[in-house]
PDB file of N, CA and C in Angstrom:
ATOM      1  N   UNK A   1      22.324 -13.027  -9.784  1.00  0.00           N
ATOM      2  CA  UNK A   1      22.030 -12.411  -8.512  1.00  0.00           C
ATOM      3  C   UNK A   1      21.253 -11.128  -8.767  1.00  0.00           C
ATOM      4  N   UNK A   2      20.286 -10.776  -7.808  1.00  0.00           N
ATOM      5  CA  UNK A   2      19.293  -9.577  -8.571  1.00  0.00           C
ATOM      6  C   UNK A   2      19.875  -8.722  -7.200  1.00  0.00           C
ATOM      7  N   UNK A   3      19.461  -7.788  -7.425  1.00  0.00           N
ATOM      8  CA  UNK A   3      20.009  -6.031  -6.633  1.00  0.00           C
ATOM      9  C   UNK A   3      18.374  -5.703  -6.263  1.00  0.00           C
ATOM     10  N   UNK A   4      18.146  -5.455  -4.859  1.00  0.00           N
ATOM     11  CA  UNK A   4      17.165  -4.949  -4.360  1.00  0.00           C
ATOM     12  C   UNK A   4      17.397  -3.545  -3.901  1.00  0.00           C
ATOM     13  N   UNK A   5      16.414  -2.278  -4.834  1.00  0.00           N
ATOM     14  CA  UNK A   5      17.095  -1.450  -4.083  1.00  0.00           C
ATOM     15  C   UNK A   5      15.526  -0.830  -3.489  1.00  0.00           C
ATOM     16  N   UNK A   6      15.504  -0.496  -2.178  1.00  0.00           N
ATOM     17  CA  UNK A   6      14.568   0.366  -1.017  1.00  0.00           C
ATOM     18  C   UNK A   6      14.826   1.630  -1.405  1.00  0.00           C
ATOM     19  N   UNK A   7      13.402   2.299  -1.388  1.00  0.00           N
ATOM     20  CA  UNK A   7      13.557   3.560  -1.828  1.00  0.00           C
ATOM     21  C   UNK A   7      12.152   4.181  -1.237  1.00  0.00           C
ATOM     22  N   UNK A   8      11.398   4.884  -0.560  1.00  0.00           N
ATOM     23  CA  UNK A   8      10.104   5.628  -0.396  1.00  0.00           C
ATOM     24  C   UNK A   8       9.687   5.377  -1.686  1.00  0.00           C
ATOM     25  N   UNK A   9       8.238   5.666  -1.688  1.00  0.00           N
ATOM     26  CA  UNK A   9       7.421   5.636  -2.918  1.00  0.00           C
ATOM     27  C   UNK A   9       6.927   7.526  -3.073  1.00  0.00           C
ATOM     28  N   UNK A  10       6.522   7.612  -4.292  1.00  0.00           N
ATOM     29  CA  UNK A  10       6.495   9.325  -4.143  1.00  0.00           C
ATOM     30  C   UNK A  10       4.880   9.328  -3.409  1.00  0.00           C
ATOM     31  N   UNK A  11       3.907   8.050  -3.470  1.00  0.00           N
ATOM     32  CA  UNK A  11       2.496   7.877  -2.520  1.00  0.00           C
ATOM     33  C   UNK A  11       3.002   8.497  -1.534  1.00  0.00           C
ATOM     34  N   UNK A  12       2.114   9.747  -0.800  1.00  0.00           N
ATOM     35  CA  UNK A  12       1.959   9.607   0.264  1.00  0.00           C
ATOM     36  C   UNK A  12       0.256   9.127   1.118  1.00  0.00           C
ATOM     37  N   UNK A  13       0.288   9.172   2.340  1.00  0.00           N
ATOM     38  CA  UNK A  13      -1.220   9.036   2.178  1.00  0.00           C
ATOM     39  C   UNK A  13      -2.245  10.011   2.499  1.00  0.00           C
ATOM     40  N   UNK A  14      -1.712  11.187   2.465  1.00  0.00           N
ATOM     41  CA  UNK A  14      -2.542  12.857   2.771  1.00  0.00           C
ATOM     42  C   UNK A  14      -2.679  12.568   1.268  1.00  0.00           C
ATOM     43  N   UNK A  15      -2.542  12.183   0.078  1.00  0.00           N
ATOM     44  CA  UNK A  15      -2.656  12.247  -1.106  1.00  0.00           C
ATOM     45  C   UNK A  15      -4.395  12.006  -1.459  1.00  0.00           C
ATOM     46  N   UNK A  16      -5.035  12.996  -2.570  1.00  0.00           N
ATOM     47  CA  UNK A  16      -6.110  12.318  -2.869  1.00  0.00           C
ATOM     48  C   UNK A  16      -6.059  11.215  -3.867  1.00  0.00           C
ATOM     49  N   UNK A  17      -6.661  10.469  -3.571  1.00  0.00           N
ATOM     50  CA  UNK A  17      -6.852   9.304  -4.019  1.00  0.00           C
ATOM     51  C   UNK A  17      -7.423   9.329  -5.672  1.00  0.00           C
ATOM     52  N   UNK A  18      -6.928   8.691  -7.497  1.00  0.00           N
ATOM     53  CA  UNK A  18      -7.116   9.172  -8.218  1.00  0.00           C
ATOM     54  C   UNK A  18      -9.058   9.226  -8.094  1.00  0.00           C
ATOM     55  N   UNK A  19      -9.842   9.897  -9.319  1.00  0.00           N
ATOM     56  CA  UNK A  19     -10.882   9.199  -9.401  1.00  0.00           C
ATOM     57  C   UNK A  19     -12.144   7.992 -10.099  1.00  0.00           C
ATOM     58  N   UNK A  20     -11.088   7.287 -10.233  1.00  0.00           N
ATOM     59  CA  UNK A  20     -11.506   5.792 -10.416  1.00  0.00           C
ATOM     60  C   UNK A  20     -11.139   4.874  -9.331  1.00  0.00           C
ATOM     61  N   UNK A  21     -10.834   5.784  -7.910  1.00  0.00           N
ATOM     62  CA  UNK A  21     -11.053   4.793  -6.933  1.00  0.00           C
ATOM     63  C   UNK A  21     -11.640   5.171  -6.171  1.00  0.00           C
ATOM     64  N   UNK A  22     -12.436   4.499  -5.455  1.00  0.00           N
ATOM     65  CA  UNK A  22     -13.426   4.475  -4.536  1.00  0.00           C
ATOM     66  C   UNK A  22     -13.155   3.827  -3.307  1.00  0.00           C
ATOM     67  N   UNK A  23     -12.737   4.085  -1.804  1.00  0.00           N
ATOM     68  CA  UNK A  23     -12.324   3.396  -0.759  1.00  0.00           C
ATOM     69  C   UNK A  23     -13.378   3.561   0.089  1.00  0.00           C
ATOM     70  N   UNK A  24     -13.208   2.556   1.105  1.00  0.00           N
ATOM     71  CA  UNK A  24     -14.661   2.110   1.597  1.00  0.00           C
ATOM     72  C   UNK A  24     -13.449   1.899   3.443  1.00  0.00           C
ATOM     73  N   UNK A  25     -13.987   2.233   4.292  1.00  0.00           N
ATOM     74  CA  UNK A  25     -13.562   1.675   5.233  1.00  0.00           C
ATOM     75  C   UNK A  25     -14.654   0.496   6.272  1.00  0.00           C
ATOM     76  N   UNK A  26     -14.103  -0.308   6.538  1.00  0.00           N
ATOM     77  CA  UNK A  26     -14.960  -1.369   7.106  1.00  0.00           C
ATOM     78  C   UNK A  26     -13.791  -2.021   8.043  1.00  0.00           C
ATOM     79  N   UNK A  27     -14.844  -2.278   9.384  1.00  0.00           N
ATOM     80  CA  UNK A  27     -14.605  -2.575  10.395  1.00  0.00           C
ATOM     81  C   UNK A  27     -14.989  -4.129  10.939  1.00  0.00           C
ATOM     82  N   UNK A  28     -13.595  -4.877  11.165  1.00  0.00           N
ATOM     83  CA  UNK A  28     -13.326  -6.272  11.192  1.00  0.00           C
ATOM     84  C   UNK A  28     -12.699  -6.194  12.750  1.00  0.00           C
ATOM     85  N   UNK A  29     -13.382  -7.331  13.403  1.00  0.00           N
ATOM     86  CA  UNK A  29     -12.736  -7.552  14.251  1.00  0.00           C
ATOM     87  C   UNK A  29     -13.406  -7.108  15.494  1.00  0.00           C
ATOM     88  N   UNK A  30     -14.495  -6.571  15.323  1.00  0.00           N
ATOM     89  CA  UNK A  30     -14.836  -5.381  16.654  1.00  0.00           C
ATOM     90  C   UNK A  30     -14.201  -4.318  16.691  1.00  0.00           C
ATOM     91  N   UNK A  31     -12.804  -3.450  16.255  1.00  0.00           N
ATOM     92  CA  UNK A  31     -12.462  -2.575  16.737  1.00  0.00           C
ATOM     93  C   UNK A  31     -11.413  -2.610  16.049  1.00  0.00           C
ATOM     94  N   UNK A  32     -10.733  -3.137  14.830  1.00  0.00           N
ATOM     95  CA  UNK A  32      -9.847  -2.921  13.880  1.00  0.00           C
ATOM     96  C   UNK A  32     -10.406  -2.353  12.549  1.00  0.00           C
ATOM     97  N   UNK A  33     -10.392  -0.902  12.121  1.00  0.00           N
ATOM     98  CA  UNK A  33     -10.539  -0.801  10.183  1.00  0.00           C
ATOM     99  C   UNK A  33      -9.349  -1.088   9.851  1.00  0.00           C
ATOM    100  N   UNK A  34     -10.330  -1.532   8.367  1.00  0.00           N
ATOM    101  CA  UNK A  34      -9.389  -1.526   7.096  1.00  0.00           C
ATOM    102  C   UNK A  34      -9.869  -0.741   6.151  1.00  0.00           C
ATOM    103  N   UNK A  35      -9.111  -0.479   5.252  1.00  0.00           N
ATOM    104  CA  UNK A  35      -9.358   0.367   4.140  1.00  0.00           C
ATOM    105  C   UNK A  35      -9.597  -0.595   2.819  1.00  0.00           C
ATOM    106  N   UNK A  36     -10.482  -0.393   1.958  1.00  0.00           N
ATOM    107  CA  UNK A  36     -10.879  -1.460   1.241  1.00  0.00           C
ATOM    108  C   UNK A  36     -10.930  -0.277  -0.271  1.00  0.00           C
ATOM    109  N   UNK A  37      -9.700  -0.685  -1.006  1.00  0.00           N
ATOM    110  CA  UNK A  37     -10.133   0.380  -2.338  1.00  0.00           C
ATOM    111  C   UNK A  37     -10.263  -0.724  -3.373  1.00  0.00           C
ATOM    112  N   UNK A  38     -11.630   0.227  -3.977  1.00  0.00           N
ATOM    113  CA  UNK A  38     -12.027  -0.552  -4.787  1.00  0.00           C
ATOM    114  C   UNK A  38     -11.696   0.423  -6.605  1.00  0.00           C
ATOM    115  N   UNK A  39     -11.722  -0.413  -7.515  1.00  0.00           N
ATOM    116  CA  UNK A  39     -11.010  -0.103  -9.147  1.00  0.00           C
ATOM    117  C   UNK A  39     -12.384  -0.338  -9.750  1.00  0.00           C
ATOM    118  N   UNK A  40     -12.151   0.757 -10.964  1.00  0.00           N
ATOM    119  CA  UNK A  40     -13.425   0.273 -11.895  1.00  0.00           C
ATOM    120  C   UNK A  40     -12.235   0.146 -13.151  1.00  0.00           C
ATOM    121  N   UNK A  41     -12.373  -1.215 -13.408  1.00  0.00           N
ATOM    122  CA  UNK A  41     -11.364  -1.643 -14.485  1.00  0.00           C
ATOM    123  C   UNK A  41     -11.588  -0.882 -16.165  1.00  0.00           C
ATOM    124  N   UNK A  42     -13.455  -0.434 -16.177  1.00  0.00           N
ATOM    125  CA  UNK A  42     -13.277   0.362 -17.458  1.00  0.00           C
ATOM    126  C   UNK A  42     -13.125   1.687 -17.544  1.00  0.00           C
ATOM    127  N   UNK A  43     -12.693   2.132 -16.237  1.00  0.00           N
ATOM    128  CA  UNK A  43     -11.973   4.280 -16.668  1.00  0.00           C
ATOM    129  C   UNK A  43     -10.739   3.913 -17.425  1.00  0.00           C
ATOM    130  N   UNK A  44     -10.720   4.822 -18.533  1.00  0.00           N
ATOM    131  CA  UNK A  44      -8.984   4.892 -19.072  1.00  0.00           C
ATOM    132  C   UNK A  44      -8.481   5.110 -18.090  1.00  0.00           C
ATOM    133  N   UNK A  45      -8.698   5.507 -17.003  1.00  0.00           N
ATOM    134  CA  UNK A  45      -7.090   5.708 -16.248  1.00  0.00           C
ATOM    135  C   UNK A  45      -6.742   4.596 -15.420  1.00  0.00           C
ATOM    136  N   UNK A  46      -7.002   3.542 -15.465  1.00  0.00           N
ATOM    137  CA  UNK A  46      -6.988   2.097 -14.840  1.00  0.00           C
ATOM    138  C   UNK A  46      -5.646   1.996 -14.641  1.00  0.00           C
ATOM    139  N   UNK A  47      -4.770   2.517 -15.235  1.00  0.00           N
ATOM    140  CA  UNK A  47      -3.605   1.826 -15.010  1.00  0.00           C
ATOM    141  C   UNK A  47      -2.915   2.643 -13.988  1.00  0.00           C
ATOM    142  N   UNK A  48      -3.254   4.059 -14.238  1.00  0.00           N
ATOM    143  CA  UNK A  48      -3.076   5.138 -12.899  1.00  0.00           C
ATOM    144  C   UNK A  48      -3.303   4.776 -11.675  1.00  0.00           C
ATOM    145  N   UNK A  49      -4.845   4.259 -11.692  1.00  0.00           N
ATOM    146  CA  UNK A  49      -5.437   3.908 -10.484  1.00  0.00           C
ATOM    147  C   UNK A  49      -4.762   2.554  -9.911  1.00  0.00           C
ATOM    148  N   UNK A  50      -4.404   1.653 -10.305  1.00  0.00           N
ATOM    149  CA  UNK A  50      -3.932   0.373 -10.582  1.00  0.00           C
ATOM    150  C   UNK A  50      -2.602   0.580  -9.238  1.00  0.00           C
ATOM    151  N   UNK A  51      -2.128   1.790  -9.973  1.00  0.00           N
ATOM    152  CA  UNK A  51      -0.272   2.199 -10.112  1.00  0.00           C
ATOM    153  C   UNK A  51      -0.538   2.788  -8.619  1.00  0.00           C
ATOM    154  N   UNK A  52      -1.597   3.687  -8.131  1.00  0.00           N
ATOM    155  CA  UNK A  52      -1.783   4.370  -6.837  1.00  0.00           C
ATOM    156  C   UNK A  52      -2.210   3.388  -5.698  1.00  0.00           C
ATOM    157  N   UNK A  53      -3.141   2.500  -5.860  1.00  0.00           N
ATOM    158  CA  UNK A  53      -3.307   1.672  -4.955  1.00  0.00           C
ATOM    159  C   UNK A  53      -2.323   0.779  -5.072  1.00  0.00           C
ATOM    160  N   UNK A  54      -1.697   0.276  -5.561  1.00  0.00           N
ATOM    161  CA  UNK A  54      -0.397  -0.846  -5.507  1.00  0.00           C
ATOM    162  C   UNK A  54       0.802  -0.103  -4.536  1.00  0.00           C
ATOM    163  N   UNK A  55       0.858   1.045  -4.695  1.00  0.00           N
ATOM    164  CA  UNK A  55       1.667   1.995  -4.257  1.00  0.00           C
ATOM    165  C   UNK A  55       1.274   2.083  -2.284  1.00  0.00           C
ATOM    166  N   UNK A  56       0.058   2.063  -2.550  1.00  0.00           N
ATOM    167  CA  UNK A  56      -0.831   1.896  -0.989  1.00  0.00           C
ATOM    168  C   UNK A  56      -0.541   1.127  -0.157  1.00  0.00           C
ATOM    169  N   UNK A  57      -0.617   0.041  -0.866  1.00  0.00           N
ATOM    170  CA  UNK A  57      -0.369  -1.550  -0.389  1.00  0.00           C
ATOM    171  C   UNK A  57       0.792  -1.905   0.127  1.00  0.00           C
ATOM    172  N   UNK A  58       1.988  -1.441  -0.766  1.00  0.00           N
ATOM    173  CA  UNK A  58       3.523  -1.778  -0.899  1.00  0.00           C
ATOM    174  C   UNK A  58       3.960  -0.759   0.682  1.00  0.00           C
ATOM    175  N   UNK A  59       3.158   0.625   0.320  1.00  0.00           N
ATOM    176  CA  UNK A  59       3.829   1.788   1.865  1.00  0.00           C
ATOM    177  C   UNK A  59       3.353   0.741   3.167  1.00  0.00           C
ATOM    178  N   UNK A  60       1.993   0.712   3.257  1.00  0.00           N
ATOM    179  CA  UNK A  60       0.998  -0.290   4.202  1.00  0.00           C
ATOM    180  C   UNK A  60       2.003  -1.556   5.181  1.00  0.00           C
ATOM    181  N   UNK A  61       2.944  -2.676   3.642  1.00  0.00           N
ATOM    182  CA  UNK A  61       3.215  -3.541   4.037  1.00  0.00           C
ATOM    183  C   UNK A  61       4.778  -3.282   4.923  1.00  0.00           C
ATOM    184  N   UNK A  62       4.995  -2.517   4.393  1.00  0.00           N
ATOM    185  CA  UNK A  62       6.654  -1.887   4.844  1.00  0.00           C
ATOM    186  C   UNK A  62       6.119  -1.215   6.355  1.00  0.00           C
ATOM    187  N   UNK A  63       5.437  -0.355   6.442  1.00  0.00           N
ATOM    188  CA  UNK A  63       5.172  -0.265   7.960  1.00  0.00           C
ATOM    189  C   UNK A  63       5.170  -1.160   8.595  1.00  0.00           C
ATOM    190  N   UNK A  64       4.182  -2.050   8.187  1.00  0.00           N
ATOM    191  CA  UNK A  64       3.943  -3.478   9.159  1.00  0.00           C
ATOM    192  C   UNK A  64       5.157  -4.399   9.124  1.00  0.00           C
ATOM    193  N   UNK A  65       5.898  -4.387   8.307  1.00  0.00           N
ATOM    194  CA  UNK A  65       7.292  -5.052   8.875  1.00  0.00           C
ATOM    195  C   UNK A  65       8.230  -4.615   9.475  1.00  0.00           C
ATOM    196  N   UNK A  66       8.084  -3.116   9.475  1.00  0.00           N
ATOM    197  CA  UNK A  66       8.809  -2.319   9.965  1.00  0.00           C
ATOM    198  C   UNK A  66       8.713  -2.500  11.603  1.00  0.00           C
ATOM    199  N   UNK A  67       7.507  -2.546  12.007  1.00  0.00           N
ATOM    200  CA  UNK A  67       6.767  -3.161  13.333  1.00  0.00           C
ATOM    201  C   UNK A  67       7.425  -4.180  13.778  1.00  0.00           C
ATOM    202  N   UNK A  68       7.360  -5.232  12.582  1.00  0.00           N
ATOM    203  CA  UNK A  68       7.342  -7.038  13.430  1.00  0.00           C
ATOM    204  C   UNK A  68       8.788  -6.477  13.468  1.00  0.00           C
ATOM    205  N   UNK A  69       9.595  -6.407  12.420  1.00  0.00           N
ATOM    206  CA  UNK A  69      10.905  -7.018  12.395  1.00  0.00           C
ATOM    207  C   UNK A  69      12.149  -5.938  12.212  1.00  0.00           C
ATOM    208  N   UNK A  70      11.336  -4.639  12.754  1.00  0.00           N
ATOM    209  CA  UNK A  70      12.266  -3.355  12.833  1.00  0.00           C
ATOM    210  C   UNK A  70      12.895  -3.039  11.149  1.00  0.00           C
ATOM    211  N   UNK A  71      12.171  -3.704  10.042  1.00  0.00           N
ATOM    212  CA  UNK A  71      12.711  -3.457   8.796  1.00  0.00           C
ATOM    213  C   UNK A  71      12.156  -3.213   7.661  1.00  0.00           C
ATOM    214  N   UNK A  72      11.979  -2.577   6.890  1.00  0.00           N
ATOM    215  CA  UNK A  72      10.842  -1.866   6.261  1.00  0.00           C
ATOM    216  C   UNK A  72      10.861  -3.290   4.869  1.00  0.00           C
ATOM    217  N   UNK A  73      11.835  -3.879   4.938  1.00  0.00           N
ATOM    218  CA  UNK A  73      11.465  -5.011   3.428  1.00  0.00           C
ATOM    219  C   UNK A  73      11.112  -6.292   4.407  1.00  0.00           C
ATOM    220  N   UNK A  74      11.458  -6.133   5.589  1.00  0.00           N
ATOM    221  CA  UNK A  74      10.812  -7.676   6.089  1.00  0.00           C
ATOM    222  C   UNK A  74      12.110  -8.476   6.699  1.00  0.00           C
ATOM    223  N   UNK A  75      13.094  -8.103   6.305  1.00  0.00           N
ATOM    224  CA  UNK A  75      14.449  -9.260   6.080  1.00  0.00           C
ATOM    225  C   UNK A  75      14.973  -9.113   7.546  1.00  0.00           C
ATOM    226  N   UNK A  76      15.188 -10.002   8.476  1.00  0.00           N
ATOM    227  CA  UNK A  76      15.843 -10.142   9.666  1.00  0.00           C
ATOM    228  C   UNK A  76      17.481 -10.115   9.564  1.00  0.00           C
ATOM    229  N   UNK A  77      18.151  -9.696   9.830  1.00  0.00           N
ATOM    230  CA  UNK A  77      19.474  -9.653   9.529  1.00  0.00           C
ATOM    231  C   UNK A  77      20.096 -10.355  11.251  1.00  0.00           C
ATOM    232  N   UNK A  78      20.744 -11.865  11.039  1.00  0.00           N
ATOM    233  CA  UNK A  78      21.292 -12.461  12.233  1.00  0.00           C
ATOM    234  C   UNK A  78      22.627 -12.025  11.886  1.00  0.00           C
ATOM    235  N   UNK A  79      23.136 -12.157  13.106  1.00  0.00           N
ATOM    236  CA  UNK A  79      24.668 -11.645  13.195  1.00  0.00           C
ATOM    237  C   UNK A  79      25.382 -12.914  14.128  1.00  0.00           C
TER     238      UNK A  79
END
């Protein structure tokens, strides 16, 4: 049995972004952005950059479930 534990990430998103990433915003939909970061896989700090946008993604997806399903991992809890 594995142990999930929820915790904030220390990302926030007032944070600057490292510099080996480059974000681009582009507009889908007519009237929805997204944020589009892009990696240059040969800076040594790839794995930094790697570690900050993954970090992006993970805050990003927890809002949006937080939305659908009032829960920041997604999980519906029936009673």
């Amino acid at each position: 049995m594995s142990h999930v534990v929820y915790k904030p990430l220390s990302i926030t998103t007032d944070q600057v972004p490292p510099a080996g990433v480059s974000e681009r915003i582009v507009q889908v939909n007519g009237g929805t952005l997204t944020v589009i970061r892009v990696l240059d896989a040969r800076r040594a700090t790839f794995g930094t950059d790697l570690a900050y946008v993954f970090g992006c993604n993970v805050m990003r997806a927890r809002e949006e479930n937080e939305k659908v399903t009032g829960s920041p991992d997604g999980i519906v809890v029936r009673r």
